[in-house]
Protein backbone atom coordinates (compact mmCIF):
# COMPACT_ATOMS: atom_id res chain seq x y z
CA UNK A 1 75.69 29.71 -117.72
CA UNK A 2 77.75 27.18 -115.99
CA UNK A 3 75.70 27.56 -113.18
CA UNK A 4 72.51 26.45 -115.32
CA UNK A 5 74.46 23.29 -116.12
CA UNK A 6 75.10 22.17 -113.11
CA UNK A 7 71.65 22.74 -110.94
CA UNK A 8 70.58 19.63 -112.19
CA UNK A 9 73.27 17.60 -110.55
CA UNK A 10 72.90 20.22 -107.66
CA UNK A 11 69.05 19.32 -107.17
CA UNK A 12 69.66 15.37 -107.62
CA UNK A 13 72.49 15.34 -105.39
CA UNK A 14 70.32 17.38 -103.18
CA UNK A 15 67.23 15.39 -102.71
CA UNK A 16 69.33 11.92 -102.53
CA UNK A 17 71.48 13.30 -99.33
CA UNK A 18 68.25 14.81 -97.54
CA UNK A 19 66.35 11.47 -98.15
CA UNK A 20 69.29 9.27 -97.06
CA UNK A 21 70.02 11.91 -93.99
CA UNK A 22 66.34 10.91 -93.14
CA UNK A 23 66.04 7.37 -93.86
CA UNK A 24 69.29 7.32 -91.36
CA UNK A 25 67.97 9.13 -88.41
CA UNK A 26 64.12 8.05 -89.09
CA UNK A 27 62.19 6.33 -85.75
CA UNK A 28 59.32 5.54 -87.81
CA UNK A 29 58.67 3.24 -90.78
CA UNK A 30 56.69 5.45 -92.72
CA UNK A 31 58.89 8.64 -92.01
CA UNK A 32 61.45 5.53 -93.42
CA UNK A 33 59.55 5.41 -96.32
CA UNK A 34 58.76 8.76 -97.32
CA UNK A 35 62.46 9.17 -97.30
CA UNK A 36 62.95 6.63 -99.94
CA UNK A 37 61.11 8.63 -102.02
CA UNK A 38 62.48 11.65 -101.71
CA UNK A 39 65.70 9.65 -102.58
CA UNK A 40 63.77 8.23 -105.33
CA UNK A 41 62.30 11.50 -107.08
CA UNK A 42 66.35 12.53 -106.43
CA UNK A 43 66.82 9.70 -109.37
CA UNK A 44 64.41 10.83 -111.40
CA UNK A 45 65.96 14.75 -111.70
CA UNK A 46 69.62 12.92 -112.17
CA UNK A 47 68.27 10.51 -115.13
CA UNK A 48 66.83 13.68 -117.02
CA UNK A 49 69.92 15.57 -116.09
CA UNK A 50 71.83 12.96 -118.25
CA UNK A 51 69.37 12.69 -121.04
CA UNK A 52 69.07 16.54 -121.20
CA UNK A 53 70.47 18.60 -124.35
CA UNK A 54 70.93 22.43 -124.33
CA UNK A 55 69.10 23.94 -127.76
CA UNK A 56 67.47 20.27 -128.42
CA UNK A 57 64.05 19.70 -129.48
CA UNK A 58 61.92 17.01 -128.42
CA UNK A 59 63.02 13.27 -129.93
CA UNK A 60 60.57 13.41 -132.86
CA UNK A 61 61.89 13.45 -136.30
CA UNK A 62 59.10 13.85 -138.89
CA UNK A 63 59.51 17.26 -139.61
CA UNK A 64 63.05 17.94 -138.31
CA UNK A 65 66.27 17.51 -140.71
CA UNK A 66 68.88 14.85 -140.07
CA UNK A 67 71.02 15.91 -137.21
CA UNK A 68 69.21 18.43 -135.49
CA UNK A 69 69.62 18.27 -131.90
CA UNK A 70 67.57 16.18 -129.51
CA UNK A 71 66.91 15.15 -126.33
CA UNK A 72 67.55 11.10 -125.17
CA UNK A 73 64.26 9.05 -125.16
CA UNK A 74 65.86 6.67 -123.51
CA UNK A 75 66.38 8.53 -120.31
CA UNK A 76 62.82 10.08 -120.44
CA UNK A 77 61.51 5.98 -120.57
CA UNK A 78 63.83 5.35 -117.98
CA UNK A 79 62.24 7.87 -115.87
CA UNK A 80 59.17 6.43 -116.53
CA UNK A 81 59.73 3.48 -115.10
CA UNK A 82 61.78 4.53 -112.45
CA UNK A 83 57.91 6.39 -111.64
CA UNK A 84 55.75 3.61 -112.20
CA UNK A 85 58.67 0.99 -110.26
CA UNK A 86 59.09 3.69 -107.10
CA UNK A 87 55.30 3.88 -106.75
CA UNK A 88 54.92 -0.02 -106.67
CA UNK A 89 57.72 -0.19 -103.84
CA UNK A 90 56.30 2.68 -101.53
CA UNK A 91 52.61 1.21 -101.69
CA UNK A 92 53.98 -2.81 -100.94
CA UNK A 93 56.70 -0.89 -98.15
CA UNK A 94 53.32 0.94 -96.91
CA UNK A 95 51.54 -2.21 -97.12
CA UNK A 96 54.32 -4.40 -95.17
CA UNK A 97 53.99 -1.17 -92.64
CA UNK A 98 50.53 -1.65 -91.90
CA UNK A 99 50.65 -5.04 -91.28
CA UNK A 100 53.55 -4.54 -88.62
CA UNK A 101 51.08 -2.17 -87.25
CA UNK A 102 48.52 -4.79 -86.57
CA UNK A 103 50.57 -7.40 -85.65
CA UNK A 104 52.83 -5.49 -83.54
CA UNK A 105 51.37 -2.42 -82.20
CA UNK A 106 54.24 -0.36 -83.19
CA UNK A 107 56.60 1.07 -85.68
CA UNK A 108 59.74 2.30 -84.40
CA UNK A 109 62.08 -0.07 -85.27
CA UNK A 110 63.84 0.61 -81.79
CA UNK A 111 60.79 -1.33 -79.75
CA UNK A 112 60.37 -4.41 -82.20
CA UNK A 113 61.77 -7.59 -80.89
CA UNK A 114 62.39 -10.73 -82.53
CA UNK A 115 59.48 -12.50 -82.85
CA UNK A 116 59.85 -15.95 -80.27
């Protein structure tokens, strides 16, 4: 049982040390930021580890009686916009990409120089 309650934290912990293994040893800026999202989606299992309830329903209280169990919203919108915010950032980081691409014919960060 106590094994249930911590794979959560297991998974998040997880994908946030893969993703910041490869953003540390990437050579390429989109390999760079693919690993930011694996970081990312490592946010999103630790935000509905913390806003998860054993034996809760969902957050809806029409039909349920005053202090039955549930789940935090909050955490679940958090989530959310931790989605809609980590998609925005990978498509402007893919965006900046592309245009280093064109302008520079390369991107490993090893063979940019300073522009003169």
């Amino acid at each position: 049982m106590i094994v249930l309650r911590v794979l959560p934290w297991l998974a998040a912990a997880w994908l946030m040390a893969i993703g910041i293994y490869g953003m540390v040893t990437s050579r390429h800026y989109v390999h760079l930021i693919g690993c930011l999202s694996v970081v990312q989606s490592g946010t999103y299992v630790l935000l509905l580890a913390i806003g998860f309830v054993w034996h809760a329903g969902p957050p809806i209280f029409y039909d349920h009686s005053p202090g039955t169990p549930a789940v935090d919203p909050v955490m679940q919108a958090l989530v959310l916009t931790d989605v809609v915010v980590g998609a925005a950032v990978s498509a402007l980081l893919l965006a900046m990409a592309l245009q280093l691409h064109k302008r520079r014919k390369t991107l490993d960060p090893e063979d940019l120089e300073p522009v003169p």
